[in-house]
PDB file of N, CA and C in Angstrom:
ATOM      1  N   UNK A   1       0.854  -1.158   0.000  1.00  0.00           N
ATOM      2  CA  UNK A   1       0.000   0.000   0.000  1.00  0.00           C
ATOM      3  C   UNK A   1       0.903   1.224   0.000  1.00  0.00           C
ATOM      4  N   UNK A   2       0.438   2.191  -0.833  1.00  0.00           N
ATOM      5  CA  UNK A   2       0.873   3.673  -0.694  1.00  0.00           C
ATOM      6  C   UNK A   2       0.230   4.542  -0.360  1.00  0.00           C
ATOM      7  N   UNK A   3       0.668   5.709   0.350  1.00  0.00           N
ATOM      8  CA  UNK A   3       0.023   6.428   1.146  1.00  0.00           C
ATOM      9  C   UNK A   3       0.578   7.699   0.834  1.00  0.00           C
ATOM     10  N   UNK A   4       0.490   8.902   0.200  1.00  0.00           N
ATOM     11  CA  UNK A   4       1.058  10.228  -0.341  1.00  0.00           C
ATOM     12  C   UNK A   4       2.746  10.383   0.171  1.00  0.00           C
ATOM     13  N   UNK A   5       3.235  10.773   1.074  1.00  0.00           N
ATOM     14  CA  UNK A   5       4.738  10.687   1.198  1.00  0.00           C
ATOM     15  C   UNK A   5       4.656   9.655   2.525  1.00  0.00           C
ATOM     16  N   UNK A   6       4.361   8.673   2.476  1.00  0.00           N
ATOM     17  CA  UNK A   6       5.042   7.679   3.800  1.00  0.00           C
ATOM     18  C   UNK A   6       5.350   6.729   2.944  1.00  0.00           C
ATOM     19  N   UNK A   7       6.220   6.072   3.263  1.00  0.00           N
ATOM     20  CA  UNK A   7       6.837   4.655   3.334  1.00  0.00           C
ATOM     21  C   UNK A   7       5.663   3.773   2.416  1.00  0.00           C
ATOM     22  N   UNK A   8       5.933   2.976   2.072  1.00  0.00           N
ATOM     23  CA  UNK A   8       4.915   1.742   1.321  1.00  0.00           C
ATOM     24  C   UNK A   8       5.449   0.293   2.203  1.00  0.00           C
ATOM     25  N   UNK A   9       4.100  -0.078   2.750  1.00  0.00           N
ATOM     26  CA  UNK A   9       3.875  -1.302   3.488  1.00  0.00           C
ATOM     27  C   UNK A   9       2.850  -2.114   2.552  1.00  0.00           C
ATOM     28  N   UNK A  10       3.636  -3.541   3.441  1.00  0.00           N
ATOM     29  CA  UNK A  10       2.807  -4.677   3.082  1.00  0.00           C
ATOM     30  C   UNK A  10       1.825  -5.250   4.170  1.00  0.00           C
ATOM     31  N   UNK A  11       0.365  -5.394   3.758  1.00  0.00           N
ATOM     32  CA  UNK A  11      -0.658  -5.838   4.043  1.00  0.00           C
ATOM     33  C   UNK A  11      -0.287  -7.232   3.925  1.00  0.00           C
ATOM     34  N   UNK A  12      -0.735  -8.014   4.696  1.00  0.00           N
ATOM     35  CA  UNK A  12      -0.868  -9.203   4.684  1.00  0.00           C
ATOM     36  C   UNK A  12      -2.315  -9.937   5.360  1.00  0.00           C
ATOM     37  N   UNK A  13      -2.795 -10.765   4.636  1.00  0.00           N
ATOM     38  CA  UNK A  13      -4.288 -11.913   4.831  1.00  0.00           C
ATOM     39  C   UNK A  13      -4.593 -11.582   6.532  1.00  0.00           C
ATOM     40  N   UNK A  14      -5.833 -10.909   6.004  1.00  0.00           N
ATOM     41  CA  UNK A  14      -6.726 -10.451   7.227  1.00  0.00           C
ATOM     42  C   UNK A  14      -5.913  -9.213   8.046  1.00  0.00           C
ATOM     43  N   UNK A  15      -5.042  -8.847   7.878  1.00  0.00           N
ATOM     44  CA  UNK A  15      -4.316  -7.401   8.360  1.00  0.00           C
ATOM     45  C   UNK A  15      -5.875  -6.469   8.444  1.00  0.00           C
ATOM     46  N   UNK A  16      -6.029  -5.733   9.174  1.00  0.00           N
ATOM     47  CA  UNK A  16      -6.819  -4.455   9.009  1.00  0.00           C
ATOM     48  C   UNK A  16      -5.828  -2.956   8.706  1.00  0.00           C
ATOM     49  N   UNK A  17      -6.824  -1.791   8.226  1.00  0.00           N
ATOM     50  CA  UNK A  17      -6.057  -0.782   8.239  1.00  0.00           C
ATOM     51  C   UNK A  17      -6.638   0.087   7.404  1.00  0.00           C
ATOM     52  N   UNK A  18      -6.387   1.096   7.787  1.00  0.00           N
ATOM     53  CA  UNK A  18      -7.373   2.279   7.821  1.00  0.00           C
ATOM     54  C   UNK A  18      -6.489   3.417   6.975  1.00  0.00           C
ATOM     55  N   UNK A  19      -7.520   3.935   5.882  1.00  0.00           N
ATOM     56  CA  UNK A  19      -6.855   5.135   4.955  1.00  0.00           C
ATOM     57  C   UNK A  19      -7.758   6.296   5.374  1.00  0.00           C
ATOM     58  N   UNK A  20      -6.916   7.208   6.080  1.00  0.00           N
ATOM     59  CA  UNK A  20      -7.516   8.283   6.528  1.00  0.00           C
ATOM     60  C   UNK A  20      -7.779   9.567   5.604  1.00  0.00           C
ATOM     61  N   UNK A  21      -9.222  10.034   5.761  1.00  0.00           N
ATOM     62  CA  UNK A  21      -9.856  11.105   4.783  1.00  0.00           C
ATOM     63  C   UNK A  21      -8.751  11.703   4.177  1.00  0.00           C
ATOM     64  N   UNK A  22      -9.047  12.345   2.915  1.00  0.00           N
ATOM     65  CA  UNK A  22      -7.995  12.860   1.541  1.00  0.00           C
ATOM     66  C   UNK A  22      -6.959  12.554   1.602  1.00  0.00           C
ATOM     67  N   UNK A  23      -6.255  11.323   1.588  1.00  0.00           N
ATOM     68  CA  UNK A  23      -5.010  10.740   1.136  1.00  0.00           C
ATOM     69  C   UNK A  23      -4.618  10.292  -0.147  1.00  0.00           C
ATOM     70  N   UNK A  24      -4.249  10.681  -0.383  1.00  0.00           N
ATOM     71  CA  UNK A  24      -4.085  10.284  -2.038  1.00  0.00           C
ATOM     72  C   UNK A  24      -3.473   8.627  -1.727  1.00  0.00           C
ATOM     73  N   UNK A  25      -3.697   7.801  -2.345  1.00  0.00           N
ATOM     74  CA  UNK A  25      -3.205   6.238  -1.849  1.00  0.00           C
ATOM     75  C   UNK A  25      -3.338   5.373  -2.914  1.00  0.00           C
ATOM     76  N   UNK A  26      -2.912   4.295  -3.253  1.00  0.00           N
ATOM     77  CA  UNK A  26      -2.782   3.078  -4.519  1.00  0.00           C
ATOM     78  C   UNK A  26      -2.528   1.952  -3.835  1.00  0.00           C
ATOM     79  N   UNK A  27      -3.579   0.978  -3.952  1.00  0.00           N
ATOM     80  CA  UNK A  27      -3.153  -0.668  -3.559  1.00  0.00           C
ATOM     81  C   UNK A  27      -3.122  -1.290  -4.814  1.00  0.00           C
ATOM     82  N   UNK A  28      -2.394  -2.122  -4.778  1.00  0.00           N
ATOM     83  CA  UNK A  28      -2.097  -3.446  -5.811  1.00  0.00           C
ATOM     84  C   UNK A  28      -1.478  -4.640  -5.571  1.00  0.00           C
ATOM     85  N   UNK A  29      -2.546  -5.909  -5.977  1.00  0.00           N
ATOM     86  CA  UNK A  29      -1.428  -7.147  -5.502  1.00  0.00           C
ATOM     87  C   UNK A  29      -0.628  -7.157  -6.397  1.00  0.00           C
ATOM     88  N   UNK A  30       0.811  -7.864  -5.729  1.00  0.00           N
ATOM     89  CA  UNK A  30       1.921  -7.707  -6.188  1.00  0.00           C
ATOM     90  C   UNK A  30       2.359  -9.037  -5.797  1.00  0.00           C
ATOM     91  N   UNK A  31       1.557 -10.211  -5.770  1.00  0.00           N
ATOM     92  CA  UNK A  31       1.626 -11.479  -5.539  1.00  0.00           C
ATOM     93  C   UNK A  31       1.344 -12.095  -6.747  1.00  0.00           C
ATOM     94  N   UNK A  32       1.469 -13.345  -7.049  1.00  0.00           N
ATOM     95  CA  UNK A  32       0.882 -13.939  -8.396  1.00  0.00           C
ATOM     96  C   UNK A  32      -0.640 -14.962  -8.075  1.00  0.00           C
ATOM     97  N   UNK A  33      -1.237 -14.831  -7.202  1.00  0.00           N
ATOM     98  CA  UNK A  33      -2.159 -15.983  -6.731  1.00  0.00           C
ATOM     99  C   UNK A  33      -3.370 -14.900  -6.637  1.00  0.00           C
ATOM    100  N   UNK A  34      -4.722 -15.192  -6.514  1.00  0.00           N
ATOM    101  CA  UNK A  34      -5.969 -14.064  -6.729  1.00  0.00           C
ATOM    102  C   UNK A  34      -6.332 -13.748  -5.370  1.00  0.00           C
ATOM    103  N   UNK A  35      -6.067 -12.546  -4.986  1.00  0.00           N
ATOM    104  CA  UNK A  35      -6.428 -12.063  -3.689  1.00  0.00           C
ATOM    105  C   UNK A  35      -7.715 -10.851  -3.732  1.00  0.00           C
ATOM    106  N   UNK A  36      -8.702 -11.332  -2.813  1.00  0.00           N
ATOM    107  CA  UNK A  36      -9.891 -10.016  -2.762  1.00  0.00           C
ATOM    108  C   UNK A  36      -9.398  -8.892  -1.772  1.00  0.00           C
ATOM    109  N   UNK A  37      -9.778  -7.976  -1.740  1.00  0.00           N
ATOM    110  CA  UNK A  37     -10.154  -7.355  -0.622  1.00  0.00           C
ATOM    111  C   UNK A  37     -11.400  -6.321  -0.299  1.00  0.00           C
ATOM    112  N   UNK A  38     -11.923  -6.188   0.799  1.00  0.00           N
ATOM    113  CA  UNK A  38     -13.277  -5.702   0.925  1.00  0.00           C
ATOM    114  C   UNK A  38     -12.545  -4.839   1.864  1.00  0.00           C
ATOM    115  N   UNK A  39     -13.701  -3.750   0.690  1.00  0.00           N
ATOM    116  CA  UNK A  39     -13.298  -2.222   1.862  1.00  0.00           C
ATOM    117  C   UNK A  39     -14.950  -1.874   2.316  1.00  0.00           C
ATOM    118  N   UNK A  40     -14.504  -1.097   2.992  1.00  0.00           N
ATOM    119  CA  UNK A  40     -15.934  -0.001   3.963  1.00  0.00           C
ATOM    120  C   UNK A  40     -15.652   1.403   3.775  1.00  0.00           C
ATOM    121  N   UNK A  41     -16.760   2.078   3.133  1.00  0.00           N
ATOM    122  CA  UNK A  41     -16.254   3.218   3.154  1.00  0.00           C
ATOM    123  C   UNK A  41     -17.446   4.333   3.738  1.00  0.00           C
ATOM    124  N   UNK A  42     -16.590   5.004   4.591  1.00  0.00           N
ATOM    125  CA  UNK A  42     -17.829   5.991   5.821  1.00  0.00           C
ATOM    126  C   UNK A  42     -16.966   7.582   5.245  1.00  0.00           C
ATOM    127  N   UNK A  43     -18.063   8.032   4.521  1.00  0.00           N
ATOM    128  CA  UNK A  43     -18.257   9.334   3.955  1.00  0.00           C
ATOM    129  C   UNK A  43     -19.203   9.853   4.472  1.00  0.00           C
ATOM    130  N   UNK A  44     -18.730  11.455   4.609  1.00  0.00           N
ATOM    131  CA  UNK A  44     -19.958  12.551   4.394  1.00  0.00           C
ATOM    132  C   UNK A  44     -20.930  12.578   3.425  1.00  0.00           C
ATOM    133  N   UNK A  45     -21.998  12.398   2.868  1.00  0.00           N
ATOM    134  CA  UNK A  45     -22.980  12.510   2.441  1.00  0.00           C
ATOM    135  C   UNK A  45     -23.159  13.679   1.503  1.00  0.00           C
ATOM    136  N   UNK A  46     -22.433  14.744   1.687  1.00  0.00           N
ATOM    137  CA  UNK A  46     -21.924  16.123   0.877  1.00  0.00           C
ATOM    138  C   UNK A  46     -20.798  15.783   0.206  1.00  0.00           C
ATOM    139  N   UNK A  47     -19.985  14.609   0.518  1.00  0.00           N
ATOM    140  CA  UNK A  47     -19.000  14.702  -0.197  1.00  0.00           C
ATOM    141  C   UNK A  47     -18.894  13.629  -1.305  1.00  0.00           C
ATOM    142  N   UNK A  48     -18.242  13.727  -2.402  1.00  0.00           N
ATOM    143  CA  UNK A  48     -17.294  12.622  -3.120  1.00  0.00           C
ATOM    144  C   UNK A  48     -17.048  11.604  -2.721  1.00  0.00           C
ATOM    145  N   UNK A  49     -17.483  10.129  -2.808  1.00  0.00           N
ATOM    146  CA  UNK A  49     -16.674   9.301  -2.659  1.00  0.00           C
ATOM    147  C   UNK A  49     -15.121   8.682  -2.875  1.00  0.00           C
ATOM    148  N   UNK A  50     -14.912   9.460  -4.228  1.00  0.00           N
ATOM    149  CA  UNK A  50     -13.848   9.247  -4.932  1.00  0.00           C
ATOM    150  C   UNK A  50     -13.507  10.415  -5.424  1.00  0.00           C
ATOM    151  N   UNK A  51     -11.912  10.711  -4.972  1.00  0.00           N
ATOM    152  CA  UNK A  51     -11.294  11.973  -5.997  1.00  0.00           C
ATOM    153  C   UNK A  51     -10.195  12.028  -7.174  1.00  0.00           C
ATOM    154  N   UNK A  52     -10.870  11.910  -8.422  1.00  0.00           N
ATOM    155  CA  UNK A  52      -9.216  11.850  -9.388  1.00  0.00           C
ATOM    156  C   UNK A  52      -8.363  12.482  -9.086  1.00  0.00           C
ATOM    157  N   UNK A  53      -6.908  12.097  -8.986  1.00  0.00           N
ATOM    158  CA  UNK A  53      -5.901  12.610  -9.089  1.00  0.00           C
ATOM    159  C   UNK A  53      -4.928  12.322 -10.167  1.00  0.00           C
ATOM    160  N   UNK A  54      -4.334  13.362 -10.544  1.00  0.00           N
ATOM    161  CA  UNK A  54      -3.986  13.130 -11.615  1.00  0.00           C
ATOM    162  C   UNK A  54      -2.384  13.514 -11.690  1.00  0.00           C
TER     163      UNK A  54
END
């Protein structure tokens, strides 16, 4: 996982972890085997779910 200027960590099976409001961030498996992951996402109701960055 990436997170705007910190470090890039690895998640691992059933890890939790939390991306805090306007972070710009990118996950990708980087394994060769098919991994899901399920997110939750708790927004303001005024806001965007999603912001392009470009």
């Amino acid at each position: 996982m990436e997170f705007d200027d910190r470090p890039t960590f690895t998640i691992h099976a059933g890890e939790p972890f939390l991306i805090p409001p306007h972070t710009i961030h990118n996950a990708r498996n980087i394994t060769d085997d098919t991994t899901r992951m399920l997110s939750t996402y708790l927004a303001d109701e005024n806001e965007p779910l999603v912001t392009q960055y470009h």
